[in-house]
Protein backbone atom coordinates (compact mmCIF):
# COMPACT_ATOMS: atom_id res chain seq x y z
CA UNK A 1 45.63 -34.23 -8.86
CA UNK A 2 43.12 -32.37 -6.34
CA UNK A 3 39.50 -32.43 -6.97
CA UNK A 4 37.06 -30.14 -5.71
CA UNK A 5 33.11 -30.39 -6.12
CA UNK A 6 31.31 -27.84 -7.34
CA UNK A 7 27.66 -27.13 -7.15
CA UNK A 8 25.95 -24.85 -10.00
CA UNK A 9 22.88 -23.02 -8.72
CA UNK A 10 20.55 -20.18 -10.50
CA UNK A 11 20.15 -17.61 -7.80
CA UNK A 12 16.96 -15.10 -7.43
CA UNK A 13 14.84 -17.57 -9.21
CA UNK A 14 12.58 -20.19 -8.73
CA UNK A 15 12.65 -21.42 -11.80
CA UNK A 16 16.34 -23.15 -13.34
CA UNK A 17 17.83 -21.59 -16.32
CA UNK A 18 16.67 -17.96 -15.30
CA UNK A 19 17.95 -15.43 -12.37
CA UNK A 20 21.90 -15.40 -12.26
CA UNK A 21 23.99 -18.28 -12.27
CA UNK A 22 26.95 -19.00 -9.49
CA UNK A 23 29.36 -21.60 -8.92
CA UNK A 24 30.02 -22.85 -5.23
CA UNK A 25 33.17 -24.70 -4.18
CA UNK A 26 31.82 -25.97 -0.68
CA UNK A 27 35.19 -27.07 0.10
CA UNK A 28 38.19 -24.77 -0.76
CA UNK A 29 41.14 -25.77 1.65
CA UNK A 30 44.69 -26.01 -0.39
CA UNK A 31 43.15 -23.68 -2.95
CA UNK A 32 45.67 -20.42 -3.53
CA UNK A 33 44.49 -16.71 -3.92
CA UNK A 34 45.87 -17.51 -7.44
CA UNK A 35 43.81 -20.92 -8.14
CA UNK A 36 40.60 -19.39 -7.07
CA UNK A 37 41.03 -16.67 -9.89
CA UNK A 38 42.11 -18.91 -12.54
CA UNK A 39 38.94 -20.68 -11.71
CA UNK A 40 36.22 -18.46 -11.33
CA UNK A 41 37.71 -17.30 -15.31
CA UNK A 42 37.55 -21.02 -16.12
CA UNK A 43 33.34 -21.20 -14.65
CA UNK A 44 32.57 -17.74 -16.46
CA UNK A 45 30.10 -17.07 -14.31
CA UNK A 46 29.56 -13.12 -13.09
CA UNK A 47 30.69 -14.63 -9.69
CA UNK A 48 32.13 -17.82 -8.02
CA UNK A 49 32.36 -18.52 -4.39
CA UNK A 50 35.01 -20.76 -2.28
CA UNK A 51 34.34 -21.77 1.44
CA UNK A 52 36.51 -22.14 3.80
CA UNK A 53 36.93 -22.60 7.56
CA UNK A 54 35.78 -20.15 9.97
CA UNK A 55 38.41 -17.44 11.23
CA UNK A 56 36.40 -15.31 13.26
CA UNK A 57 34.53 -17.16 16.77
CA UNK A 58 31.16 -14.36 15.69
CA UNK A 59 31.04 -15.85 11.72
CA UNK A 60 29.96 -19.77 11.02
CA UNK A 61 32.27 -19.87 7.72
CA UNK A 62 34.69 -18.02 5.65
CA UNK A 63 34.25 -17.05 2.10
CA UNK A 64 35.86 -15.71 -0.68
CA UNK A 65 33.93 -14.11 -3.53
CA UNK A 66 35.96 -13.88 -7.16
CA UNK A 67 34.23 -12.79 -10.45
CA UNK A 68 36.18 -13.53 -13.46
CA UNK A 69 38.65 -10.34 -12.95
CA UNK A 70 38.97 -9.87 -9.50
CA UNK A 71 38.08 -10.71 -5.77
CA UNK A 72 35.34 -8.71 -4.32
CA UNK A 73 34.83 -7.93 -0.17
CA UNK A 74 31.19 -8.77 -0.71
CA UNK A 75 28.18 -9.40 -2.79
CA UNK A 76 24.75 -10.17 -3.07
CA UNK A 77 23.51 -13.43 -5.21
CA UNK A 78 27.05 -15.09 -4.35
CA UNK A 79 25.67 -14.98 -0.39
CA UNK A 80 22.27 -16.26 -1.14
CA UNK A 81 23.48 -19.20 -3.57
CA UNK A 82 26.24 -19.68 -1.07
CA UNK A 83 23.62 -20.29 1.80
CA UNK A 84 21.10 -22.92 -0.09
CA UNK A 85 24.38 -24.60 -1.33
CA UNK A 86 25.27 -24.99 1.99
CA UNK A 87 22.46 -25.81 3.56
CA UNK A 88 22.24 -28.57 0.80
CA UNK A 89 25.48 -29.74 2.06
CA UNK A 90 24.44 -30.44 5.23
CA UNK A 91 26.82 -27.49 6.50
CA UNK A 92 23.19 -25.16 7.60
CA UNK A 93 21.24 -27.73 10.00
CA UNK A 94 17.73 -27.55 8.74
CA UNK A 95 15.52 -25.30 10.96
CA UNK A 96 18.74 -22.63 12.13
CA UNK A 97 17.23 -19.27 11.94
CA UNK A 98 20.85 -17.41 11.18
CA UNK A 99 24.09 -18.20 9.87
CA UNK A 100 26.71 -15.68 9.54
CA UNK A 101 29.13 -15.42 6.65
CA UNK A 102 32.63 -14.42 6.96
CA UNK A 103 33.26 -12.02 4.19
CA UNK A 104 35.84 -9.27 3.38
CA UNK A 105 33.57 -6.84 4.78
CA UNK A 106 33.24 -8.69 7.95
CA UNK A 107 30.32 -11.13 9.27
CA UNK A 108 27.83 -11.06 7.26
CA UNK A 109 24.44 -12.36 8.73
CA UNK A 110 22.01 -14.28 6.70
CA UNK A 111 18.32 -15.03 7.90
CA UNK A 112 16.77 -18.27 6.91
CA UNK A 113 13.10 -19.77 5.95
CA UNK A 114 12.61 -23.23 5.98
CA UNK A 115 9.85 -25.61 4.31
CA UNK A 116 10.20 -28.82 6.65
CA UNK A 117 13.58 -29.39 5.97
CA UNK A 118 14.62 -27.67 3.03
CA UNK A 119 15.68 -23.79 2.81
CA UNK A 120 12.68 -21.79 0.89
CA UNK A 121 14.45 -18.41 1.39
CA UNK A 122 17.06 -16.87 2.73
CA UNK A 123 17.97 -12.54 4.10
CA UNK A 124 21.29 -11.34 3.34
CA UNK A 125 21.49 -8.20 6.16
CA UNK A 126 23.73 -5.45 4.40
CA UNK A 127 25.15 -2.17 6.67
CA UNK A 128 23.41 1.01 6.15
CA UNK A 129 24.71 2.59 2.92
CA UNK A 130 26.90 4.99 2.31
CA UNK A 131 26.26 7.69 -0.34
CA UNK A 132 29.09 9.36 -2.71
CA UNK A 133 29.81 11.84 -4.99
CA UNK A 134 26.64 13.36 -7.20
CA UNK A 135 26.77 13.90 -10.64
CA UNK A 136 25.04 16.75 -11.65
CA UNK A 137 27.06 18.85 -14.14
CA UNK A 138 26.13 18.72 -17.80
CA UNK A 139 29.51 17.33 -18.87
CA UNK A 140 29.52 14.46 -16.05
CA UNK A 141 26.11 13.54 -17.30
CA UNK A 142 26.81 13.33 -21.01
CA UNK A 143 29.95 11.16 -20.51
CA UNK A 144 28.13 8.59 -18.19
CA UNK A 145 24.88 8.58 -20.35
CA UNK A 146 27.58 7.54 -23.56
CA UNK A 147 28.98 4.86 -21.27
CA UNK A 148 25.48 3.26 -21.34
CA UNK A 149 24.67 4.06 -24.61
CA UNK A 150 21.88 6.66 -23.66
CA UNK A 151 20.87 10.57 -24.29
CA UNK A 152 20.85 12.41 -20.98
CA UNK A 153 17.71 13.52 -21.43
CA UNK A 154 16.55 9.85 -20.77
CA UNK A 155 17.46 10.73 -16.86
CA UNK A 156 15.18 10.75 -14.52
CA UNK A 157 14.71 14.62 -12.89
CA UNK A 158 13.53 13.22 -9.54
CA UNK A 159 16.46 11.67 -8.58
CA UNK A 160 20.61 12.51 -8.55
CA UNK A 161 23.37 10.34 -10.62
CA UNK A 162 24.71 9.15 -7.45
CA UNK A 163 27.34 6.71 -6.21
CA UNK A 164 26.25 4.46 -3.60
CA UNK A 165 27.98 1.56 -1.54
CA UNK A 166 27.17 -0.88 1.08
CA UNK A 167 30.37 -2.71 0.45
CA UNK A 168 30.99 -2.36 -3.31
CA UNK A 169 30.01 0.95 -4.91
CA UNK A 170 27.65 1.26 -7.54
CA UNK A 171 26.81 4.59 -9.88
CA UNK A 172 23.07 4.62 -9.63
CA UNK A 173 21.43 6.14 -12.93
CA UNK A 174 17.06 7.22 -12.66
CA UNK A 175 15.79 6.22 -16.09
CA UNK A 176 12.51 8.01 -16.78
CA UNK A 177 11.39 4.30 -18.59
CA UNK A 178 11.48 1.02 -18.64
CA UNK A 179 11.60 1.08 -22.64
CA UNK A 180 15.02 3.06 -22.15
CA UNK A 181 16.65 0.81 -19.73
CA UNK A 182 16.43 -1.72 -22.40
CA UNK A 183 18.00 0.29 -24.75
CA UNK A 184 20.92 0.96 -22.79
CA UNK A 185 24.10 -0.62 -24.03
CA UNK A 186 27.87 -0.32 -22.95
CA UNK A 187 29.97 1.51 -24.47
CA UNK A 188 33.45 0.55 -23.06
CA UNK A 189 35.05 3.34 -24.23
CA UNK A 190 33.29 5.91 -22.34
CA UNK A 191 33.20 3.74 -19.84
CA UNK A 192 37.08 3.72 -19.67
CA UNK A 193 37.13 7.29 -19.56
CA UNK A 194 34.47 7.77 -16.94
CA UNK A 195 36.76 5.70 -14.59
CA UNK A 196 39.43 7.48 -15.41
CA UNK A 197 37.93 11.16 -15.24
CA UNK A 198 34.90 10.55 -12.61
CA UNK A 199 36.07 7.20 -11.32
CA UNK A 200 32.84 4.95 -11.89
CA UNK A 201 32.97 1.48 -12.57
CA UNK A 202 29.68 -0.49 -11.70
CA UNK A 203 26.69 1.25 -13.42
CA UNK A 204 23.15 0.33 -11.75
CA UNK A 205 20.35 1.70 -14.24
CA UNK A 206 16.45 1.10 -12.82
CA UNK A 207 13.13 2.71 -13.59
CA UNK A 208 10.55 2.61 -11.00
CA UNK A 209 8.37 2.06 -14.51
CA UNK A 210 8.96 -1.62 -13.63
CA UNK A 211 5.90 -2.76 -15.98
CA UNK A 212 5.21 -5.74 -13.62
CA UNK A 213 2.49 -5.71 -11.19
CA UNK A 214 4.94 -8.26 -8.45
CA UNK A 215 8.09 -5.51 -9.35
CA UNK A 216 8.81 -1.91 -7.94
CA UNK A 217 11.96 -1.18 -9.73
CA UNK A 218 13.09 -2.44 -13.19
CA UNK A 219 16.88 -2.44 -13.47
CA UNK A 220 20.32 -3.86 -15.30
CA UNK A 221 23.87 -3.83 -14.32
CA UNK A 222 26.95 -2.85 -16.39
CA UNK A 223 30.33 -4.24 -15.31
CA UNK A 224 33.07 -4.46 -17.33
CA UNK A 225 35.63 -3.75 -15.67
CA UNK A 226 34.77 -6.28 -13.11
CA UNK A 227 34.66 -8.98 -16.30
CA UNK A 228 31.36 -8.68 -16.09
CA UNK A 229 29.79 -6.99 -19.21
CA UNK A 230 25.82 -7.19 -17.71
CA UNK A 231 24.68 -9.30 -14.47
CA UNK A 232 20.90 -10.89 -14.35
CA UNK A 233 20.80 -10.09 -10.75
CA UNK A 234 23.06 -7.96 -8.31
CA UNK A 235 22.00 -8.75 -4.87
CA UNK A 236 25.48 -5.83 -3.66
CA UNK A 237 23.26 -3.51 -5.80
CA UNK A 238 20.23 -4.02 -4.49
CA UNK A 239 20.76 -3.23 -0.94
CA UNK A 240 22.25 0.54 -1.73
CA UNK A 241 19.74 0.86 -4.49
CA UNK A 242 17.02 0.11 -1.19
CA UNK A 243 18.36 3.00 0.60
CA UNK A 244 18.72 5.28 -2.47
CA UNK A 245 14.88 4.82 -2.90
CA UNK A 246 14.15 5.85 0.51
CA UNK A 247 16.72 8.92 0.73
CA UNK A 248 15.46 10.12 -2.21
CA UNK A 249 11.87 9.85 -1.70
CA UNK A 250 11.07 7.37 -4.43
CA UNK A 251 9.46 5.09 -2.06
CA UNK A 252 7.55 6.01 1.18
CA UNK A 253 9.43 4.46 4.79
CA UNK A 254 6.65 1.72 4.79
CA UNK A 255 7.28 0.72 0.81
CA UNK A 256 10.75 0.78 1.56
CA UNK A 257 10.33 -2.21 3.13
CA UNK A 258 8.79 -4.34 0.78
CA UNK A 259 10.56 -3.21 -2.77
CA UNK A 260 11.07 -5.87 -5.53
CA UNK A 261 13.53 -5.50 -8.02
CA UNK A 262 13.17 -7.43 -11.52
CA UNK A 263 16.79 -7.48 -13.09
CA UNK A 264 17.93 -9.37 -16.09
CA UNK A 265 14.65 -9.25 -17.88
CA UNK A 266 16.81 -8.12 -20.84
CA UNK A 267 19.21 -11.05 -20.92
CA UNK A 268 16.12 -13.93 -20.73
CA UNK A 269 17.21 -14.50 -17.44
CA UNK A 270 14.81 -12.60 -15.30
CA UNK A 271 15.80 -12.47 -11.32
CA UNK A 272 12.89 -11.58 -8.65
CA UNK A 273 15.17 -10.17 -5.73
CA UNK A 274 13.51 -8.51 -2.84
CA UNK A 275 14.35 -5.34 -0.76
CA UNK A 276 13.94 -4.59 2.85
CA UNK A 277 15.41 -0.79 3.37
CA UNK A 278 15.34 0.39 7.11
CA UNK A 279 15.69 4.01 8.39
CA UNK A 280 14.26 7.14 7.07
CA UNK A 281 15.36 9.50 4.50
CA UNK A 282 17.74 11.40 6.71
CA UNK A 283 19.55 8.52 7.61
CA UNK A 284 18.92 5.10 5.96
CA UNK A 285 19.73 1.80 8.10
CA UNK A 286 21.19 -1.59 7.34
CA UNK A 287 18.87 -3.12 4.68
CA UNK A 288 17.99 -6.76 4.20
CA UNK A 289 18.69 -8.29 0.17
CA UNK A 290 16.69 -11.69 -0.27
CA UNK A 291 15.85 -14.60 -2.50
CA UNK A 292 15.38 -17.95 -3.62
CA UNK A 293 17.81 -20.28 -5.81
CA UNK A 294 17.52 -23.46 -7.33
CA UNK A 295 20.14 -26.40 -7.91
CA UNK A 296 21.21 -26.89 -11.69
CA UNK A 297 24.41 -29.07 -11.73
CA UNK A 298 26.89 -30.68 -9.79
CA UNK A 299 29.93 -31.84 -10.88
CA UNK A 300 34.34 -31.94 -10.06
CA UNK A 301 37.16 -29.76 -10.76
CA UNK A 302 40.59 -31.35 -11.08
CA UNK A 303 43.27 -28.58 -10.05
């Protein structure tokens, strides 16, 4: 029977047992489209990655990103694990400044800090984002407030209900507080019927009342139909959410720059993830998505 290691790390954290959790199969050859499914369900996690072999001369690697319900073409905390997981491995030499993932949305460059030999950070670059549909009819905002389990009223004015992608889109919701983000719950039945009547399936609530001197932003992340009922940290989020912020005039070009989003505060597992938006209102840029991670577990899957 086939075994393949597995290393467990806690990603947008220095600290185990907080920021998001992610499996990563270093080593995925032989493993079907099928097998790769069945075992990101089996690890649980909101996202489990499997490298494999290069197929493009401009990317280092290949990988393949499953949560517990589907594949995705990219995402944020499975990139950054990824890259310390690798560069554990041996597969990043200490001291290389980029390595370049091959993703469904196509190479995806990462930029890397060292301390002496070990990786103390690492940038995941993400294109400039593309903005969607608006919600700003009274009907439209009532359903998607139910889906979270809030009043409308709890909207931020400042800002639109706004879809958002820079790979995977997300439904960005302005929440005047921080007090009300924590409130929010899902409630999958709106939910199912704001994907079927407005199409939204990834809900990114934040406050810029983020209550922590280090933090700009204070968000959470609904899910479900990705198997993913809330996610402590959603590095795919975070780099439309950058460019949202500037577009929209929340934060000035310069603070753009240097945002820091505390997620999963509500869960106990509280992720640190840092923003780097370029561009200007008109017309956002590529923005940079970075973090640290930390080694749990290690361990063997027989298939």
């Amino acid at each position: 029977m086939p075994e393949y290691r597995y290393l467990h790390y806690d990603v947008f954290t220095d600290a185990r047992f907080e920021g998001n959790p992610l499996a990563v199969l270093p080593d995925a050859r032989g493993l079907s489209t099928e097998q790769m499914q069945t075992i990101a369900q089996e690890m649980a996690f909101s996202e489990t990655t499997f490298v494999l072999p290069r197929e493009r001369d401009d990317t280092d690697i290949r990988m393949r990103i499953f949560t517990p319900a589907a594949e995705l073409p990219m995402a944020g905390h499975p990139t950054i694990g990824s890259t310390f997981a690798l560069a554990r491995e041996g597969l990043i030499r200490p001291g290389a400044e980029r390595f370049v993932f091959g993703l469904g949305v196509g190479p995806t460059p990462v930029d890397l800090s060292w301390d002496g030999e070990a990786l103390s950070f690492a940038w995941m670059t993400q294109r400039a984002p593309e903005f969607g549909d608006t919600f700003d009819d009274r009907p439209a905002r009532e359903l998607i407030a139910r889906a979270v389990g809030l009043d409308a009223g709890e909207f931020a004015e400042n800002a639109p209900i706004e879809v958002v992608s820079t790979g995977v889109p997300f439904v960005y919701l302005p929440i005047r507080t921080r007090a009300a983000v924590d409130r929010a719950a899902p409630d999958l039945e709106a939910m199912r019927r704001a994907q079927a009547e407005l199409g939204l399936e990834h809900y990114y609530l934040f406050s810029l009342e983020a209550g922590e001197p280090a933090s700009t932003v204070y968000s959470r992340m609904f899910a479900p139909v990705l198997g993913v009922m809330e996610d402590p940290a959603t590095g795919g989020a975070c780099g439309p959410l950058g460019g949202y912020l500037l577009r929209h005039g929340l934060v000035t070009q310069e603070q753009a720059r240097a945002v820091v989003n505390l997620q999963g505060h509500r869960m106990g597992r509280p992720s640190w993830i840092s923003i780097e938006a370029s561009g200007t209102p008109e017309a956002p840029g590529p923005v940079r998505v970075g973090g640290r991670s930390m080694l749990v577990a290690t361990g063997t899957l027989e298939v």
